[in-house]
Protein backbone atom coordinates (compact mmCIF):
# COMPACT_ATOMS: atom_id res chain seq x y z
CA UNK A 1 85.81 163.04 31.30
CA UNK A 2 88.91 165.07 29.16
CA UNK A 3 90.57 164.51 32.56
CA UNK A 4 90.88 160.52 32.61
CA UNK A 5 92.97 161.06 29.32
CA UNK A 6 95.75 163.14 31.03
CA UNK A 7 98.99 161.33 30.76
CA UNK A 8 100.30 163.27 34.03
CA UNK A 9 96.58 162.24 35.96
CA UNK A 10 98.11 158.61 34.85
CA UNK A 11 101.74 159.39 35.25
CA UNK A 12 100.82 160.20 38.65
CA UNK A 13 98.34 157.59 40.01
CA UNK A 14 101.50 155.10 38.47
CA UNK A 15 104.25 156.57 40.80
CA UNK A 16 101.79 156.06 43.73
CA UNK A 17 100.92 152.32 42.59
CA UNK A 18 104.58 151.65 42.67
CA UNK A 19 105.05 153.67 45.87
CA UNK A 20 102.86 151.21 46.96
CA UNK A 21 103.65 148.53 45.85
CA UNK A 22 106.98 148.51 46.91
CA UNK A 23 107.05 147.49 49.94
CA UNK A 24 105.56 144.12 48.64
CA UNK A 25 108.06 143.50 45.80
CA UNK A 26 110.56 141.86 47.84
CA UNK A 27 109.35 138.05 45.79
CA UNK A 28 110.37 139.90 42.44
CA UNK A 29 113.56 141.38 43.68
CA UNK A 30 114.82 137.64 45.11
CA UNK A 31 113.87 136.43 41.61
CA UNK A 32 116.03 138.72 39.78
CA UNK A 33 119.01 138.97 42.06
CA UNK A 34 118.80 135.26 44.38
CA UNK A 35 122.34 135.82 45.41
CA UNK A 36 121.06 138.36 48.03
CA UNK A 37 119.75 137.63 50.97
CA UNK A 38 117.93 140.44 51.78
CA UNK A 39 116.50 141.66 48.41
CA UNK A 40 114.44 144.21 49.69
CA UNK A 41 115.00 147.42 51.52
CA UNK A 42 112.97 147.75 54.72
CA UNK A 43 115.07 149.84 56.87
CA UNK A 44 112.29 152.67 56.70
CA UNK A 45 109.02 153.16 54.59
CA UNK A 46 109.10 154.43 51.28
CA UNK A 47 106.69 156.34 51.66
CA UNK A 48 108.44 157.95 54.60
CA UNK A 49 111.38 158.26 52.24
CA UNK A 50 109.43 160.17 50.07
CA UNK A 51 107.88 162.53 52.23
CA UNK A 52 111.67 163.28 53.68
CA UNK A 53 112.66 164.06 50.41
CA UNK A 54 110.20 166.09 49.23
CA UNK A 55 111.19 167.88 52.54
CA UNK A 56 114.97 168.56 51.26
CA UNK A 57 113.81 169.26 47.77
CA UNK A 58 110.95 171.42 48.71
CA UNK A 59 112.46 173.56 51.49
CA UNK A 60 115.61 174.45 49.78
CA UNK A 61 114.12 174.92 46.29
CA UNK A 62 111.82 177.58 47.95
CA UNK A 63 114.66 179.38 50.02
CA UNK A 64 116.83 179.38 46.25
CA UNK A 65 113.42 180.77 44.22
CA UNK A 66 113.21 183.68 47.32
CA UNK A 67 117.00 184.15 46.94
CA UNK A 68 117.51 183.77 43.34
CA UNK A 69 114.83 185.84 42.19
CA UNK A 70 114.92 188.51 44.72
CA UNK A 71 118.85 188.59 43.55
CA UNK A 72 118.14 188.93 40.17
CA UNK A 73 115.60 191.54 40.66
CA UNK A 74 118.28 193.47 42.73
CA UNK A 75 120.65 193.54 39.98
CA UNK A 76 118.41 194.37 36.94
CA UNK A 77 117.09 197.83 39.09
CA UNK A 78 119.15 200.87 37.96
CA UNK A 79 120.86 200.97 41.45
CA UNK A 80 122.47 197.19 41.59
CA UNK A 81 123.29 196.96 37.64
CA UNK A 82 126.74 197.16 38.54
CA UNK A 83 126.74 194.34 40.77
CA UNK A 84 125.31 191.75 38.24
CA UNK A 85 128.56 190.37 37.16
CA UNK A 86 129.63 189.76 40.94
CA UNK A 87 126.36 188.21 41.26
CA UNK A 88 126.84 185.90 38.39
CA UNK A 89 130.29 184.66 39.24
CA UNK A 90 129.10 184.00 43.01
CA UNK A 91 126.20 182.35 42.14
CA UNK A 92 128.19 180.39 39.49
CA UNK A 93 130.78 179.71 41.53
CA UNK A 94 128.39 178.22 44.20
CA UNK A 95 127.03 175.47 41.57
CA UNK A 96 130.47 174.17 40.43
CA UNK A 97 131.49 173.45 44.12
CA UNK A 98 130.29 169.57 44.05
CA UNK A 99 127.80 169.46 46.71
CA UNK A 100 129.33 166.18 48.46
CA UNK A 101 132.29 169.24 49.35
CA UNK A 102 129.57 171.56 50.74
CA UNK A 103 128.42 168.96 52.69
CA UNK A 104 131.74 168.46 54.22
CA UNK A 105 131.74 171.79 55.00
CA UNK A 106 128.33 172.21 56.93
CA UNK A 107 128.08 169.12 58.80
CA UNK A 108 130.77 170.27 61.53
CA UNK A 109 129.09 173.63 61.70
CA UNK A 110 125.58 172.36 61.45
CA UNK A 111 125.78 168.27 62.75
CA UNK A 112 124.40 165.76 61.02
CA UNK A 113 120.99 165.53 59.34
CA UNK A 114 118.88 167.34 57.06
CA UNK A 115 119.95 171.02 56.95
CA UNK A 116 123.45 170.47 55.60
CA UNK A 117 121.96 169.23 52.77
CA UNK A 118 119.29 171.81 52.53
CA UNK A 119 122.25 174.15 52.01
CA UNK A 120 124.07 172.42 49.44
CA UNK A 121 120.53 171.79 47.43
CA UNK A 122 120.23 175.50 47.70
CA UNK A 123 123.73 176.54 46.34
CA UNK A 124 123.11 173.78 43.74
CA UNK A 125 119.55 175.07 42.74
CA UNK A 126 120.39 178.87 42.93
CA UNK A 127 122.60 179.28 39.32
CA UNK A 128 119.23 178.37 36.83
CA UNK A 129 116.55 180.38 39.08
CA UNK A 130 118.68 183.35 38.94
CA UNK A 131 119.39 182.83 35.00
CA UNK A 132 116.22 182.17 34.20
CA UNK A 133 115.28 185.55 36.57
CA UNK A 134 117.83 187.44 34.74
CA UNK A 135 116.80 186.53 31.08
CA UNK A 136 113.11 186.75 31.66
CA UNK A 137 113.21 190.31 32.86
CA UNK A 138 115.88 191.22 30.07
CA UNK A 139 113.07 189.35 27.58
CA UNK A 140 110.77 191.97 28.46
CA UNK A 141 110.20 194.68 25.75
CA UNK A 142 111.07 198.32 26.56
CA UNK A 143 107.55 199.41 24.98
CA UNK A 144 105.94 197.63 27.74
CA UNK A 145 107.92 199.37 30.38
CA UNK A 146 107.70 202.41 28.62
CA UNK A 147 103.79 202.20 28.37
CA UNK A 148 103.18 201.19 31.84
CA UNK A 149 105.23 204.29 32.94
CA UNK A 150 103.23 206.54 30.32
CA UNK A 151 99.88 205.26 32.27
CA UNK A 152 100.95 206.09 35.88
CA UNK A 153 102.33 202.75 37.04
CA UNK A 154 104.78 202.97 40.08
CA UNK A 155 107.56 201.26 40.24
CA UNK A 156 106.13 198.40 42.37
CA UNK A 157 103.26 198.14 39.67
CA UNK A 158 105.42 197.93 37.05
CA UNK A 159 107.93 195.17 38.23
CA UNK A 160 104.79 193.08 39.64
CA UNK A 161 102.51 193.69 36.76
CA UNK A 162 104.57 194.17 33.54
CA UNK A 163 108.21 192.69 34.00
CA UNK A 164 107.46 189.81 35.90
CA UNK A 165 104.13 188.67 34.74
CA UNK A 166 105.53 189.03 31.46
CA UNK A 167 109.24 187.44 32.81
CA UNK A 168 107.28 184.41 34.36
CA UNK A 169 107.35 181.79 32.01
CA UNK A 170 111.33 181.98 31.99
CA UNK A 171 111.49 182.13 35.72
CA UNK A 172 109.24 178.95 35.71
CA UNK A 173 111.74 177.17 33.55
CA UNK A 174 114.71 178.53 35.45
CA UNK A 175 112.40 176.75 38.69
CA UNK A 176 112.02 173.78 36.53
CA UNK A 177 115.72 172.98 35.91
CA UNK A 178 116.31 173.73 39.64
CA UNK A 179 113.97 171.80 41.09
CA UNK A 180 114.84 169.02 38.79
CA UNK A 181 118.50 168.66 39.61
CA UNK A 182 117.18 169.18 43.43
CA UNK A 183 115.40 166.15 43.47
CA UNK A 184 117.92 164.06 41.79
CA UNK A 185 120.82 165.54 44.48
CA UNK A 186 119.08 165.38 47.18
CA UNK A 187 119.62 161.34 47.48
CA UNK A 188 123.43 162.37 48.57
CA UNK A 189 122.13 163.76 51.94
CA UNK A 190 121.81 159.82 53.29
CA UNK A 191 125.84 160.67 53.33
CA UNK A 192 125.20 162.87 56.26
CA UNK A 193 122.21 161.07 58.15
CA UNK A 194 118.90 162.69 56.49
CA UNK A 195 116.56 160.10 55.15
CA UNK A 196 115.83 160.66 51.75
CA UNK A 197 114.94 158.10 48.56
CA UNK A 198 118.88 158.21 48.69
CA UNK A 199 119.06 155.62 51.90
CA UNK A 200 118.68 152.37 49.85
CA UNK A 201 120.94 153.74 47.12
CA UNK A 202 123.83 154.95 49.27
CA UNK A 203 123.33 151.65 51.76
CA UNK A 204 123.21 149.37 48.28
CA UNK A 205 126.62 151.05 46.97
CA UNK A 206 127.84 150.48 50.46
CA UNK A 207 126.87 146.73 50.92
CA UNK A 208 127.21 145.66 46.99
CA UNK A 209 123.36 145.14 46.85
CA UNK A 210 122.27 146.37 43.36
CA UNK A 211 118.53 145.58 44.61
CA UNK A 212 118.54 148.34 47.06
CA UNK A 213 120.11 150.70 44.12
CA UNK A 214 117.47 150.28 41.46
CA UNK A 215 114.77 150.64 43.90
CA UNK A 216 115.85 154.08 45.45
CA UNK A 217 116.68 155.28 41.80
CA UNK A 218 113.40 154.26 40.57
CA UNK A 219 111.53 156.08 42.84
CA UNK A 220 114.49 159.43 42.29
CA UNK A 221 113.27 159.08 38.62
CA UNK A 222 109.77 158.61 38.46
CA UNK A 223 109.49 161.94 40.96
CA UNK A 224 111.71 164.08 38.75
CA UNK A 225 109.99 162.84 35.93
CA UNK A 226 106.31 163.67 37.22
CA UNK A 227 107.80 167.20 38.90
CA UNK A 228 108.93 168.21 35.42
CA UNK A 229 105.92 167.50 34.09
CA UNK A 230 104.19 169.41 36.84
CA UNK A 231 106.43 172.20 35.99
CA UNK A 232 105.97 172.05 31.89
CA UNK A 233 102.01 172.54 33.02
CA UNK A 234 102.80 175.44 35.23
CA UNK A 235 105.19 176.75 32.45
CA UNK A 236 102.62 176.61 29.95
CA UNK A 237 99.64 178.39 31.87
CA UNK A 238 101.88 181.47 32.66
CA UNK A 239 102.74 181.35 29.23
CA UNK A 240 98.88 181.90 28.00
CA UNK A 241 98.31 183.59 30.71
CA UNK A 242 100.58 186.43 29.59
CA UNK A 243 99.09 186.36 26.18
């Protein structure tokens, strides 16, 4: 019964109760703001909302982990050292470009919807993968590389089973910080037509209804909250694991 005493198990079940519950809250809303008439948002389901952004989040936080690490992998290989700055400053480069601009950018190549946003998440999310790619391979000690070579390893086995199950904990956190800032961007794709917990937030700036802000930012909270504590799990078993 250890696992009724988890404070994620709880952390969890709470965000679900409210995701819930929501939809029912309109009473409490007119209570604390009665100068609106329409206190709560109903133009879609929260729960849809949720699932749509767990869409944005989750599709382009997997296309920056294939890119970012795959990148960083590139570069630390005897062959692509010499690219690594120009990989840096691109990468770099691609996270200080606000992603309201990138959006700008794709939606008269791409239309409206959810894949202009995809790519700015992506250019967002790529900068702390590949960092934390970088410095968890550099973290790995030359003995091990040097032992691994002394009993036969390829090349393959040693990048699988020596740098980056030894790297993995700092690639997780690099994931972590990605994914985080991921799910708290992705509420500016409502700008360009995707659903996302951003709707009531963008539509509550837009109409001056504070109600519809607080309970789109709730939600964007509570589900970065409970990712990074997802995360700080994951993090911690590849760190024993690689004891």
């Amino acid at each position: 019964m250890r696992w009724l005493k988890d404070p994620l198990l709880w952390l969890m079940i709470f965000y679900l109760a409210l995701l819930s519950a929501m939809p029912y809250s309109g009473p409490l809303f007119a209570h604390w703001f009665p100068e609106l008439a329409r206190p709560l948002y109903q133009q879609d389901s929260f729960w849809q909302l949720t699932l749509a952004h767990l869409f944005l989040v989750v599709t382009a936080s997997l296309l920056a982990i294939v890119t970012g690490v795959t990148s960083g992998i590139l570069v630390t290989r005897r062959h692509g050292r010499a690219f690594r700055p120009l990989m840096e400053t691109i990468v770099a480069a691609g996270q200080t470009v606000p992603p309201v601009a990138v959006l700008a950018i794709a939606v008269p190549v791409m239309g409206f919807g959810a894949w202009p946003a995809v790519i700015a998440l992506l250019l967002y999310g790529l900068l702390p993968i590949l960092q934390g790619t970088l410095a968890g391979i550099d973290s790995v000690p030359a003995s091990s590389r040097e032992i691994a070579q002394g009993v036969g390893m390829s090349a393959w086995q040693r990048l699988w089973q020596v740098e980056l199950a030894l790297a993995a904990p700092v690639i997780i956190a690099g994931v972590r910080t990605s994914v985080i800032i991921n799910i708290g961007t992705a509420a500016i794709a409502s700008t360009v037509g995707a659903k996302s917990l951003g709707s009531p937030v963008i539509i509550g700036l837009s109409g001056f209804n504070t109600a519809y802000v607080i309970q789109g930012a709730l939600l964007v909270a509570l589900l970065a909250i409970v990712s990074d504590r997802l995360f700080e799990r994951l993090q911690r078993w590849f760190s024993l694991r690689g004891q």
